[in-house]
Protein backbone atom coordinates (compact mmCIF):
# COMPACT_ATOMS: atom_id res chain seq x y z
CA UNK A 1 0.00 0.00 0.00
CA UNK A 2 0.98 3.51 -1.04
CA UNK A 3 2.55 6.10 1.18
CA UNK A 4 -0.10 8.58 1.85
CA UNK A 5 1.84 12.05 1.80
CA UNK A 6 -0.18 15.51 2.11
CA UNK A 7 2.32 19.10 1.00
CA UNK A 8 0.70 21.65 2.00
CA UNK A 9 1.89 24.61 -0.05
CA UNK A 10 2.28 24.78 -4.24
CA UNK A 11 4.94 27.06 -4.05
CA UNK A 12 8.61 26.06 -5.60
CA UNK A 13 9.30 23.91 -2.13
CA UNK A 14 5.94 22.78 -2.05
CA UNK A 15 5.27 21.11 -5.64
CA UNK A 16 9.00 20.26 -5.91
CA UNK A 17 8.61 18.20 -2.86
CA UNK A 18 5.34 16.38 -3.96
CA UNK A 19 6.72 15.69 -7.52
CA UNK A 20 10.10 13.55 -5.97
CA UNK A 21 7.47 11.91 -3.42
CA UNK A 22 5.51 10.76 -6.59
CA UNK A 23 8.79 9.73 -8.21
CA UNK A 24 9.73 7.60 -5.37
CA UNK A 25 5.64 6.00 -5.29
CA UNK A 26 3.83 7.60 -3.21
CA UNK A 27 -0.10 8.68 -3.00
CA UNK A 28 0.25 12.54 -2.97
CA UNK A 29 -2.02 14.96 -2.44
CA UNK A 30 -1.35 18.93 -3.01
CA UNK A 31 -2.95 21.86 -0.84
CA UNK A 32 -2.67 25.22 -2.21
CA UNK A 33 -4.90 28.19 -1.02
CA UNK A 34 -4.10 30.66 -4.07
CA UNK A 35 -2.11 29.66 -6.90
CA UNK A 36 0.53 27.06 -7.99
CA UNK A 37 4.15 29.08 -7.70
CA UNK A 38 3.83 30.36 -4.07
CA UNK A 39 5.55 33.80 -3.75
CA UNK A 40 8.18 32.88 -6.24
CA UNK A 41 6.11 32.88 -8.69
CA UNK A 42 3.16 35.14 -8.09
CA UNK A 43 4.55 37.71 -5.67
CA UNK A 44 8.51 37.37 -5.66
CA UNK A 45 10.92 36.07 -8.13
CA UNK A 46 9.19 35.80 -11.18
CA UNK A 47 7.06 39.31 -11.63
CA UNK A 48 10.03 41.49 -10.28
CA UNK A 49 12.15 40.07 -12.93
CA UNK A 50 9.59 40.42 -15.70
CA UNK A 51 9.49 44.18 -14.33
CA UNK A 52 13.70 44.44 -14.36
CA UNK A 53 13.71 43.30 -17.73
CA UNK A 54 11.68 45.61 -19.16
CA UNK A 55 13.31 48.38 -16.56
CA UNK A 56 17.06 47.00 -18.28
CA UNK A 57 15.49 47.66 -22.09
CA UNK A 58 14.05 51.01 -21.24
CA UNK A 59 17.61 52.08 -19.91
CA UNK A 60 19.29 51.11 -23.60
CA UNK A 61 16.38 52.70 -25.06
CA UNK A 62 17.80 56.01 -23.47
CA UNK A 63 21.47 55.41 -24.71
CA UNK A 64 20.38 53.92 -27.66
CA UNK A 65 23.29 56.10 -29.41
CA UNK A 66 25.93 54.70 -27.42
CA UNK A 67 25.36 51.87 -29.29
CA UNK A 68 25.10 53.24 -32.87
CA UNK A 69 21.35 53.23 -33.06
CA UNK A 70 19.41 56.32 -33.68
CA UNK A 71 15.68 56.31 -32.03
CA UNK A 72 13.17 59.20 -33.10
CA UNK A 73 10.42 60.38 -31.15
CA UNK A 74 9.96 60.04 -27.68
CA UNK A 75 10.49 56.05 -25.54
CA UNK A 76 8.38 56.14 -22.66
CA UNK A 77 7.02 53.31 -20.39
CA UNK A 78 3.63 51.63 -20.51
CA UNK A 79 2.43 49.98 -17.23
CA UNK A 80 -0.77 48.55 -17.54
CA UNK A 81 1.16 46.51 -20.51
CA UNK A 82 4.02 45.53 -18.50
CA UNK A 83 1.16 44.07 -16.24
CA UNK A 84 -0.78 42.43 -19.06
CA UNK A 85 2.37 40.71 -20.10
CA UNK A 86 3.62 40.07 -16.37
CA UNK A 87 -0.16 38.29 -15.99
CA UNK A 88 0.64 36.26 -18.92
CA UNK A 89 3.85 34.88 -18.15
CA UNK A 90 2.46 34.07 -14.91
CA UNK A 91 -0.61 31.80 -16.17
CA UNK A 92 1.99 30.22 -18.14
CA UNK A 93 3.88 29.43 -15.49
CA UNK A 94 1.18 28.00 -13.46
CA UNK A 95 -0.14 25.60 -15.63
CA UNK A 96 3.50 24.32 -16.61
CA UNK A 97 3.44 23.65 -12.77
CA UNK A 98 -0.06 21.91 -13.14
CA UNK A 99 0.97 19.99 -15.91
CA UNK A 100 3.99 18.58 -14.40
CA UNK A 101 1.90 17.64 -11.03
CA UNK A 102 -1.12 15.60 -13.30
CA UNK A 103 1.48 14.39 -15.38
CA UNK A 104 3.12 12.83 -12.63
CA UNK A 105 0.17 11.88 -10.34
CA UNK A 106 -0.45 14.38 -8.02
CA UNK A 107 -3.94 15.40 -6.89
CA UNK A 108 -4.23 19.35 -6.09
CA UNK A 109 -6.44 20.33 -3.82
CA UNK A 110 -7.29 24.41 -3.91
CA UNK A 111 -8.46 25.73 -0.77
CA UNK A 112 -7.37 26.41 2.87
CA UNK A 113 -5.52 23.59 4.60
CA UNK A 114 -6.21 22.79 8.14
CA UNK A 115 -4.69 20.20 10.54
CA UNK A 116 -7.52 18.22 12.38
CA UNK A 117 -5.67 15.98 14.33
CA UNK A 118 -3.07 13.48 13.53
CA UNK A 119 -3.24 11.97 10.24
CA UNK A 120 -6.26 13.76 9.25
CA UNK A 121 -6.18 17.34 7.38
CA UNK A 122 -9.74 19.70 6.73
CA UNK A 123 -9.50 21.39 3.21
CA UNK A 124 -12.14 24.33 3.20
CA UNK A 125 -12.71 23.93 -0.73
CA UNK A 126 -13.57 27.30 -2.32
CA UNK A 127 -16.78 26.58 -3.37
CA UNK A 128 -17.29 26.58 0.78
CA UNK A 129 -17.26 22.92 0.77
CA UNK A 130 -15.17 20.88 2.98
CA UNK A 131 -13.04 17.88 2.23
CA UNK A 132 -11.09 15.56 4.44
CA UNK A 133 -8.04 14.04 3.61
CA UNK A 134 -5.84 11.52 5.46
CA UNK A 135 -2.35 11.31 5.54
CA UNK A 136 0.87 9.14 6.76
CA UNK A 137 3.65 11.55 6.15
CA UNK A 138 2.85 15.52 6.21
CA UNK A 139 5.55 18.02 4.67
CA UNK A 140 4.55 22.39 5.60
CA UNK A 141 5.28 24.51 2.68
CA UNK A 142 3.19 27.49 3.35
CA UNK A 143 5.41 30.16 3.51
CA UNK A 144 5.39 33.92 4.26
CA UNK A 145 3.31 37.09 3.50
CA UNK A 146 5.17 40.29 3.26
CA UNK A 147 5.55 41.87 6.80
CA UNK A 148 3.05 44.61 7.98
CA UNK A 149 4.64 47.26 10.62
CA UNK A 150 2.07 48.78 12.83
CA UNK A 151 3.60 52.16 12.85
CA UNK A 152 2.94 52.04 9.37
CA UNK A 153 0.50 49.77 8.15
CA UNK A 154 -0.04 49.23 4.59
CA UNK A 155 -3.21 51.07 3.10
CA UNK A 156 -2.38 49.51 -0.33
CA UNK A 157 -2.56 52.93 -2.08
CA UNK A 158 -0.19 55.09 -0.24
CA UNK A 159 2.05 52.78 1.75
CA UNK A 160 2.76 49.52 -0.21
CA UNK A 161 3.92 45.93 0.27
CA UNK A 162 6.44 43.88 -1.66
CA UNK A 163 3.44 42.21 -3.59
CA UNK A 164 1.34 45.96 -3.89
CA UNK A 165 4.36 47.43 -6.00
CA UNK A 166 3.53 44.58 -8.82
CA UNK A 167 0.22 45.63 -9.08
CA UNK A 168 1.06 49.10 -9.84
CA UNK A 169 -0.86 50.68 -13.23
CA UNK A 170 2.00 53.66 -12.88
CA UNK A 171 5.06 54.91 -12.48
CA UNK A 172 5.03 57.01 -9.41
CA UNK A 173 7.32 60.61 -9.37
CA UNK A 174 8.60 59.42 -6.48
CA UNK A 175 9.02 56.72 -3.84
CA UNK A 176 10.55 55.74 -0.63
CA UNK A 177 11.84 52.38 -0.45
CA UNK A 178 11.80 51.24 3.25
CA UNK A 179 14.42 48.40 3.76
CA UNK A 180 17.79 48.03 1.69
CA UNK A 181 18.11 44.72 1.82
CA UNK A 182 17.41 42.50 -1.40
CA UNK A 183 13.43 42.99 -2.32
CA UNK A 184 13.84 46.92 -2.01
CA UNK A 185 17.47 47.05 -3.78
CA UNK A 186 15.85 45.43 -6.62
CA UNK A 187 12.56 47.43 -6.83
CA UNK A 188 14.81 50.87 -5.99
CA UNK A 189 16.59 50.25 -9.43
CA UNK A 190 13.49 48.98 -11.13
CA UNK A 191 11.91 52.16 -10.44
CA UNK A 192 14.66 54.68 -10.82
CA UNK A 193 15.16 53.32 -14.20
CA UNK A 194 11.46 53.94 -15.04
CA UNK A 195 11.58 57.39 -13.84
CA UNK A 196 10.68 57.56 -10.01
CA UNK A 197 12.92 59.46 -8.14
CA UNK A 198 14.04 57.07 -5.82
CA UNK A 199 14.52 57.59 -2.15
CA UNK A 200 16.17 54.22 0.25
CA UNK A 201 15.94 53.60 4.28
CA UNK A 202 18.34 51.43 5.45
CA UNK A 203 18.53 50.71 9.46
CA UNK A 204 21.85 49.42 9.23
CA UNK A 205 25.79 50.19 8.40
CA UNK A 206 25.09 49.28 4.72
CA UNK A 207 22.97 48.09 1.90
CA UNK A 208 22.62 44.44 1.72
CA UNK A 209 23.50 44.10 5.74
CA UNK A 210 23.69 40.05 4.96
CA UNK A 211 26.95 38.45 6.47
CA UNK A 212 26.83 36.45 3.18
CA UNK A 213 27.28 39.50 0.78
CA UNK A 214 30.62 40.67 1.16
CA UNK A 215 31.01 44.22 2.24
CA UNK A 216 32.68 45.56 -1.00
CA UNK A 217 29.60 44.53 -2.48
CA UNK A 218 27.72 46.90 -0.65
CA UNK A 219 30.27 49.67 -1.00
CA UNK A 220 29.86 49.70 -5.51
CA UNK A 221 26.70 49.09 -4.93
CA UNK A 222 25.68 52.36 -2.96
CA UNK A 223 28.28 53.87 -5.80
CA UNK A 224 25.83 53.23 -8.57
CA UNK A 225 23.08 54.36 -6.90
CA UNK A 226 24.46 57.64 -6.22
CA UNK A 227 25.17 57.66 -9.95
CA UNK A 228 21.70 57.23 -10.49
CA UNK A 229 20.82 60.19 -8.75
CA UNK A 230 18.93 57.92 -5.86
CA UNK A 231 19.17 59.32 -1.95
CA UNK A 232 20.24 56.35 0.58
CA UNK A 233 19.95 57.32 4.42
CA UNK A 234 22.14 54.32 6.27
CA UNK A 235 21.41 53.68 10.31
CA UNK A 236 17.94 55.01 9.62
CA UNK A 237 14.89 54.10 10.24
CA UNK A 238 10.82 55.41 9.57
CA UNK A 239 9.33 56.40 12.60
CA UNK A 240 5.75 57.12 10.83
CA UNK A 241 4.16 58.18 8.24
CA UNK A 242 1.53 60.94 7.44
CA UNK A 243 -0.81 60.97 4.52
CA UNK A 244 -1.34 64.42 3.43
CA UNK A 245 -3.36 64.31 -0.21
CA UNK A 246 -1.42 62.95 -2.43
CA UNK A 247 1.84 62.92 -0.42
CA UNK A 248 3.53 61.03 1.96
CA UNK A 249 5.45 63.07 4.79
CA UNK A 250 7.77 60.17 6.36
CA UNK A 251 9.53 60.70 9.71
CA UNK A 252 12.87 59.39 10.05
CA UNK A 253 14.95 59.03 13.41
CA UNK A 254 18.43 57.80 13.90
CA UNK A 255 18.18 53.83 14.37
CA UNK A 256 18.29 51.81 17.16
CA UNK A 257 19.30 48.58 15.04
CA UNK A 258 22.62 49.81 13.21
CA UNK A 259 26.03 48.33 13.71
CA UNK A 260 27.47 51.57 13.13
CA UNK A 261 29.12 52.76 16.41
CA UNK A 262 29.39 56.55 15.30
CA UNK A 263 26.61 57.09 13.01
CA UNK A 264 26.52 60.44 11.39
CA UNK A 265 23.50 62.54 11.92
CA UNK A 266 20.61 62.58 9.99
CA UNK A 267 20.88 65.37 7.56
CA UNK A 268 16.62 65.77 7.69
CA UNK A 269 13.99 64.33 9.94
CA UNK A 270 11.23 64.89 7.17
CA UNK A 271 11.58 63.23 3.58
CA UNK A 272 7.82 63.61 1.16
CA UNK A 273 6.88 61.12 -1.69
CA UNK A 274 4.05 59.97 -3.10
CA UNK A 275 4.52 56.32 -2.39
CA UNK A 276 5.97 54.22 0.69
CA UNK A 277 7.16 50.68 -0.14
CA UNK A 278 7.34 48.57 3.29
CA UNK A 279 10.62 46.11 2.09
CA UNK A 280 11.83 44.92 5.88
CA UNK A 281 11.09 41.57 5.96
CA UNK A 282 8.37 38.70 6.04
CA UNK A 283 5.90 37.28 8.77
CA UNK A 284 4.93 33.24 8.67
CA UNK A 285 2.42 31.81 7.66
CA UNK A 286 0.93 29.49 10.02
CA UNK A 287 -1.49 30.77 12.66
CA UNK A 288 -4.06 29.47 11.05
CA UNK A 289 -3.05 25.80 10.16
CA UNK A 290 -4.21 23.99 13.13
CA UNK A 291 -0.51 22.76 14.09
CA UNK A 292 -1.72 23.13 18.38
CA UNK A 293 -3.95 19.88 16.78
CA UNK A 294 -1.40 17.86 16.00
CA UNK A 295 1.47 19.33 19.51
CA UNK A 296 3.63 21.14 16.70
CA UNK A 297 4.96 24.19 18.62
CA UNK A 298 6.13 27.37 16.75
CA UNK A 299 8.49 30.46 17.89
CA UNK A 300 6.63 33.68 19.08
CA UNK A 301 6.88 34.69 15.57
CA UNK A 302 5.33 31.97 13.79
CA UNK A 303 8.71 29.64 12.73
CA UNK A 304 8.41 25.99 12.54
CA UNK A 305 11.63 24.25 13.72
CA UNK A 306 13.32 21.78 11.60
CA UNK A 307 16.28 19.60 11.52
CA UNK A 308 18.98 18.62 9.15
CA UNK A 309 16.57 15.88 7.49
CA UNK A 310 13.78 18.63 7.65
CA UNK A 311 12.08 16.91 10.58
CA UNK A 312 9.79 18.76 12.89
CA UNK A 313 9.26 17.69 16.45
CA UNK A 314 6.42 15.96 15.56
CA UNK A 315 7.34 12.31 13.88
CA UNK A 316 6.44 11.99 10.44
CA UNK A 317 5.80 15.78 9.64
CA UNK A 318 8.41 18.25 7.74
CA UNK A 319 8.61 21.17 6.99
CA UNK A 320 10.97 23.21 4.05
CA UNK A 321 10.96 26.79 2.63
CA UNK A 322 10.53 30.15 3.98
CA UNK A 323 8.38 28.86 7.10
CA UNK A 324 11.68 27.61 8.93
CA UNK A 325 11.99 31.45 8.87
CA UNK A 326 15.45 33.12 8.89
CA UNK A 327 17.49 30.56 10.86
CA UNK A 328 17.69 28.85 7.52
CA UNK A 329 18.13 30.47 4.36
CA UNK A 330 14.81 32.41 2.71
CA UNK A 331 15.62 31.65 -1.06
CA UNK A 332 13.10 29.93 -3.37
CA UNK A 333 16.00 27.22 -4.42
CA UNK A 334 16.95 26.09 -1.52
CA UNK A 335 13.00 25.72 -0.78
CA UNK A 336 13.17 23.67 -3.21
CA UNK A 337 16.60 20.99 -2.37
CA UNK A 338 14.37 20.95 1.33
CA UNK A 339 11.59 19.56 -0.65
CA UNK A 340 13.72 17.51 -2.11
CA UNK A 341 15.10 15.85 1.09
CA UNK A 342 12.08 15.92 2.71
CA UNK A 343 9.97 13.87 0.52
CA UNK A 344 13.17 11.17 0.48
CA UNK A 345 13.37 11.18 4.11
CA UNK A 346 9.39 10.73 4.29
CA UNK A 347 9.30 8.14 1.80
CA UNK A 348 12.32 6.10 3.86
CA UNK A 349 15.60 7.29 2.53
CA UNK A 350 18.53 8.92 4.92
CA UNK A 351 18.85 12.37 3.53
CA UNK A 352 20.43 15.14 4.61
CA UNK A 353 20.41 19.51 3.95
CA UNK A 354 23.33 20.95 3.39
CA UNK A 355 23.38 24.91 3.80
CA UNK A 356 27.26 25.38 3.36
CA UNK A 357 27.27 25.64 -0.16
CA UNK A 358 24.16 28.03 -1.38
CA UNK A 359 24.53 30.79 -4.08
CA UNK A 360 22.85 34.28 -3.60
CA UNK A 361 21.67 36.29 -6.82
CA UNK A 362 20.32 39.70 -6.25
CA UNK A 363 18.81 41.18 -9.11
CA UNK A 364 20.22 44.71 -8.80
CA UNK A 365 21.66 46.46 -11.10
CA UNK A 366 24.24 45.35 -11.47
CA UNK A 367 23.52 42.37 -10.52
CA UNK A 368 25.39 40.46 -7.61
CA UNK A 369 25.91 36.52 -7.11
CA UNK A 370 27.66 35.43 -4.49
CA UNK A 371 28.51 32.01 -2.83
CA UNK A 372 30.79 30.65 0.04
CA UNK A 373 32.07 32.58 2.56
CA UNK A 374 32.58 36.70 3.05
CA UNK A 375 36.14 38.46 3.88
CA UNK A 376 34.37 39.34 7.16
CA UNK A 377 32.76 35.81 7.46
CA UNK A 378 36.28 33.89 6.76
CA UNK A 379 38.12 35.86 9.25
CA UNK A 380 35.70 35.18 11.75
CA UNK A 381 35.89 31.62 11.46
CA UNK A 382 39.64 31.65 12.08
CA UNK A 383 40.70 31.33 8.50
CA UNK A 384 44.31 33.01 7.39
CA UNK A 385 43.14 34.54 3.87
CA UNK A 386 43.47 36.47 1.01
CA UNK A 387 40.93 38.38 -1.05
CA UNK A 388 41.71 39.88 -4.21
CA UNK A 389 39.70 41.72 -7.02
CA UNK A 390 39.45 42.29 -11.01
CA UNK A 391 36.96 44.55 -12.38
CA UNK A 392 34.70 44.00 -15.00
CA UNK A 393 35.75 46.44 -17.18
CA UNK A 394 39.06 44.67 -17.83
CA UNK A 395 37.18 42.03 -19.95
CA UNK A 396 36.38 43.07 -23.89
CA UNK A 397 33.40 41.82 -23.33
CA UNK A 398 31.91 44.08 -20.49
CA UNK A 399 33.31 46.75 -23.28
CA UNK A 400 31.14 45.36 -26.02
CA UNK A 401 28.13 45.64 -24.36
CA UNK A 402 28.88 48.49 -22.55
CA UNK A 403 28.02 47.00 -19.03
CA UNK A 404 31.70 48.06 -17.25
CA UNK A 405 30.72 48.30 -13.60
CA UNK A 406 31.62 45.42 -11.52
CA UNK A 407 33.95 43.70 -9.58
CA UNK A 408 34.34 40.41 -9.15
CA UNK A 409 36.40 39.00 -5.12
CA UNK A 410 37.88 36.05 -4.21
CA UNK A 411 38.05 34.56 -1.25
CA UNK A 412 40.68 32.04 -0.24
CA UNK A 413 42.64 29.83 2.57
CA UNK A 414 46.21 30.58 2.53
CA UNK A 415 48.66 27.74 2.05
CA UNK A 416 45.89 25.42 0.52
CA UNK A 417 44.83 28.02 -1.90
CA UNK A 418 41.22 26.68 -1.54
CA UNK A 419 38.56 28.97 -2.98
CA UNK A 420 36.12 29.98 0.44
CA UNK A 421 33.83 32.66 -1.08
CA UNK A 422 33.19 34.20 -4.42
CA UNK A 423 31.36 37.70 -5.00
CA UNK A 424 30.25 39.22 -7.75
CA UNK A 425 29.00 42.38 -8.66
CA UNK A 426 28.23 43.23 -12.46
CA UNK A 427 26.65 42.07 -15.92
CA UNK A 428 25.26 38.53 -15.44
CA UNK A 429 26.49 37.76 -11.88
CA UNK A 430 23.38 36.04 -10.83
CA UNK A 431 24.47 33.71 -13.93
CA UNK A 432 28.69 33.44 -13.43
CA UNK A 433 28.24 33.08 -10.17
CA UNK A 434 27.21 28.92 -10.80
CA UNK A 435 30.56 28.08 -11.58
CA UNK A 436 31.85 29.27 -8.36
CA UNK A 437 29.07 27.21 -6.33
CA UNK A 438 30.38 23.85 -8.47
CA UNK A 439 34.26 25.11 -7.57
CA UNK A 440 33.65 25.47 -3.92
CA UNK A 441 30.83 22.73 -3.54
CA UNK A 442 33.87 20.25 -4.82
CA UNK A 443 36.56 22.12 -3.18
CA UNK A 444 38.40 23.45 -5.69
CA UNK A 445 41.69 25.77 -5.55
CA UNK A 446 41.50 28.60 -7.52
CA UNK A 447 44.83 27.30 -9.61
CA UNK A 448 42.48 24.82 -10.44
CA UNK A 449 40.31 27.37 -11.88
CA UNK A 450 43.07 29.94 -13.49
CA UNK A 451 43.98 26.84 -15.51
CA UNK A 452 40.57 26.14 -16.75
CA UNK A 453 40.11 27.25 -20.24
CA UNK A 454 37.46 30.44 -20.30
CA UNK A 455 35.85 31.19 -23.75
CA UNK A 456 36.54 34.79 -24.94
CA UNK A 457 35.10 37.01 -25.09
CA UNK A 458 33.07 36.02 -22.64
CA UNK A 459 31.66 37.63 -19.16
CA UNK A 460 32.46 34.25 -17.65
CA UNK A 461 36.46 34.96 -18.15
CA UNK A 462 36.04 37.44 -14.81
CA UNK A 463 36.32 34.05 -13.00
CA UNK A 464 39.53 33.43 -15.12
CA UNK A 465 40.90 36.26 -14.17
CA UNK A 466 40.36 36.42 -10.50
CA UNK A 467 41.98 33.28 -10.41
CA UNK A 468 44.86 34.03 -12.06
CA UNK A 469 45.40 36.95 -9.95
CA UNK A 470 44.59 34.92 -6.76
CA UNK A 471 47.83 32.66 -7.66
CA UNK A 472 49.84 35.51 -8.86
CA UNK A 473 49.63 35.62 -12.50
CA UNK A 474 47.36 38.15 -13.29
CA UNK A 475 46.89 38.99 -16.89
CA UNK A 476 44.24 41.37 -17.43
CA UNK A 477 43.18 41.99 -13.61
């Protein structure tokens, strides 16, 4: 008889975990509230990129004669069909996801899960039926919504979450990003290449305050955005906000929360704009699941607990993805390698998640990948290291297409020469930075990589070239 296995969640933990639990024969049943994709695809990943892409094009619309090509009249941006075609991608997305879960014998279930007791799980269908399923091995997917700050509580018109700001049918003049971590770097170039004049909050030292994004990072980062004419107030924070017509007046006071020990003055208390997007983080999602039913305790803030093999306290229930909260790692693919070692583990295999080895990609721009450890993060760990960097804008073909800011670091162990940490910051990072994951996932030096043949011209010869220099032989770097 088949292993009865209930995922609650379709996002890309959720319906990765119940298509390898089909693989591997068991009865699977999938619980989604809202649609296939989760965040990722809906709310997160997917839409923000369709909206950088388009953001990237309009930008080489505007120096369209730096590269030889003469445009006459006037380029401007067209939101509601930026939406349309955002929409569209999305429905294609979903059903690619449907298709893959009938195809390999999953049932989906659409409606709101809840735990009835052991074994036994209440779908409220939407049609306001209710269904009961059973189950022998449960794995949590459910996620995260975007967090709501009760100083400043979204309105959806003025003040704006995450998933409000890709619903927008306009540009607005101007906008104040609250949060410079990854989701409001990304929407702060987005919309200062469409036209907004762009204003960022940061509570800490620095922009991307993650120990896994190296500090130099940070540093060209907050260079470009000065470029780009966008304000950035470090070891700051929004005190409240005050609708006033159209306009936002936003109170700012020196923060509590920065790692700053002498941090500079705020040069004004008052900043206006016309829209405030909340970008500080996520709240989980499972109040409402039922898990007291079943003795599954959370953290005050909602986090479910899980070990290596993605084992809650209870036996025979797991849970992956963003609901482990930030002790683990928020990304949507490592979501989905948890799904994948749950389902193993709950279908009788000895499994284990490895968090050691897990590229970033922040969709800036430019863009920044990043994998291993930091400068910061190596020295702290006791390692005796060097770091070294090449710019971008040594390779011909960052010259070609006219994409020369960047910098690409290297981390490694003295002596051994073993790579620890690779950053990247410029054209493509998100993409180059895959062969430094598959270097340091195997342990590789980085002679190991200055010997490996890079085609030219190619972006992908920065790692080339970092390498080289790492072992003393720089060329070009």
């Amino acid at each position: 008889m088949s292993t009865k296995i209930i995922v609650i969640g379709g996002g890309p933990g959720g319906y990765v975990a119940a298509l390898r639990a089909a693989a591997l024969g068991a009865e699977v049943t999938l619980v989604e509230k809202e649609n296939l994709g989760g965040t990722c695809l809906n709310w997160g990943c997917i839409p923000s990129k369709i909206m950088k892409n388009s953001a990237d094009i309009f930008l080489k619309f505007l120096k369209a004669d730096n590269f030889g090509i003469k445009v006459q009249g006037s380029v401007s941006h067209d939101m509601p069909a930026l939406m349309k075609k955002k929409d569209k991608i999305l429905g294609i997305q979903r059903k690619g996801i449907a298709a893959l879960l009938q195809k390999n014998g999953v049932a989906v279930e659409t409606g709101r899960a809840v735990l009835k007791s052991s074994g036994f799980v209440e779908v409220d269908l939407k049609d306001g039926e209710k269904k009961e399923l059973e189950y022998d091995k449960l794995i949590l997917a459910t996620g995260t919504k975007p967090l709501n700050v009760p100083d400043f509580p979204f309105d959806h018109h003025h003040i704006l979450s995450s998933n409000d700001i890709l619903q927008l049918d306009h540009i607005p003049e101007s906008i104040v990003i609250v949060g410079g971590g990854v989701i409001g770097c990304e929407f702060a170039f987005i919309f200062s290449a469409l036209g907004s004049k762009v204003t960022i909050v940061e509570a800490m030292s620095r922009l991307l305050p993650l120990p896994s994004v190296d500090e130099d990072c940070s540093k060209l980062l907050l260079r470009e955005m000065k470029k780009r004419k966008m304000a950035v107030f470090c070891d700051t924070i929004v005190k409240s906000a005050d609708i006033k017509e159209d306009q936002l007046a936003i109170h700012l006071e020196l923060s509590p929360f920065t790692d700053n020990p002498k941090p500079k003055k705020i040069k004004t208390n008052i900043i206006t704009a016309q829209k405030m997007a909340v970008c500080i983080g996520r709240s989980a999602l499972s109040s409402d699941l039922g898990l007291e039913n079943i003795g599954l305790k959370t953290s005050p803030q909602g986090w479910i607990d899980a070990n290596e093999r993605m084992e809650t306290s209870v036996e025979g229930v797991y849970a992956i993805g963003d609901i482990l909260g930030p002790q683990k790692v928020m990304l949507a693919h490592v979501a989905s390698h948890e799904g994948i070692i749950a389902a193993q583990n709950a279908m009788g295999e000895e499994s284990i998640m490895k968090y050691d080895v897990i590229p970033g990609a922040i969709f800036t721009m430019p863009e920044i990948g990043t994998v291993g450890l930091s400068e910061a993060e190596a020295k702290k760990k006791g390692y005796d290291v060097e770091a070294v960097s090449v710019n971008f804008r040594t390779l011909g073909k960052a010259q070609a297409i006219d994409e020369l800011a960047g910098t690409a670091k290297m981390i490694v162990e003295k002596g051994s020469n073993k790579v620890l940490g690779v950053h990247l910051i410029g054209a493509h990072a998100t993409d180059l930075i895959a062969e430094a994951t598959l270097a340091i996932q195997k342990g590789l030096t980085a002679k190991e990589i200055a010997h490996t043949i890079h085609a030219h011209p190619t972006l992908a010869e920065i790692m080339g070239e970092v390498s080289l220099k790492t072992c003393g032989m720089p060329i070009h770097g």
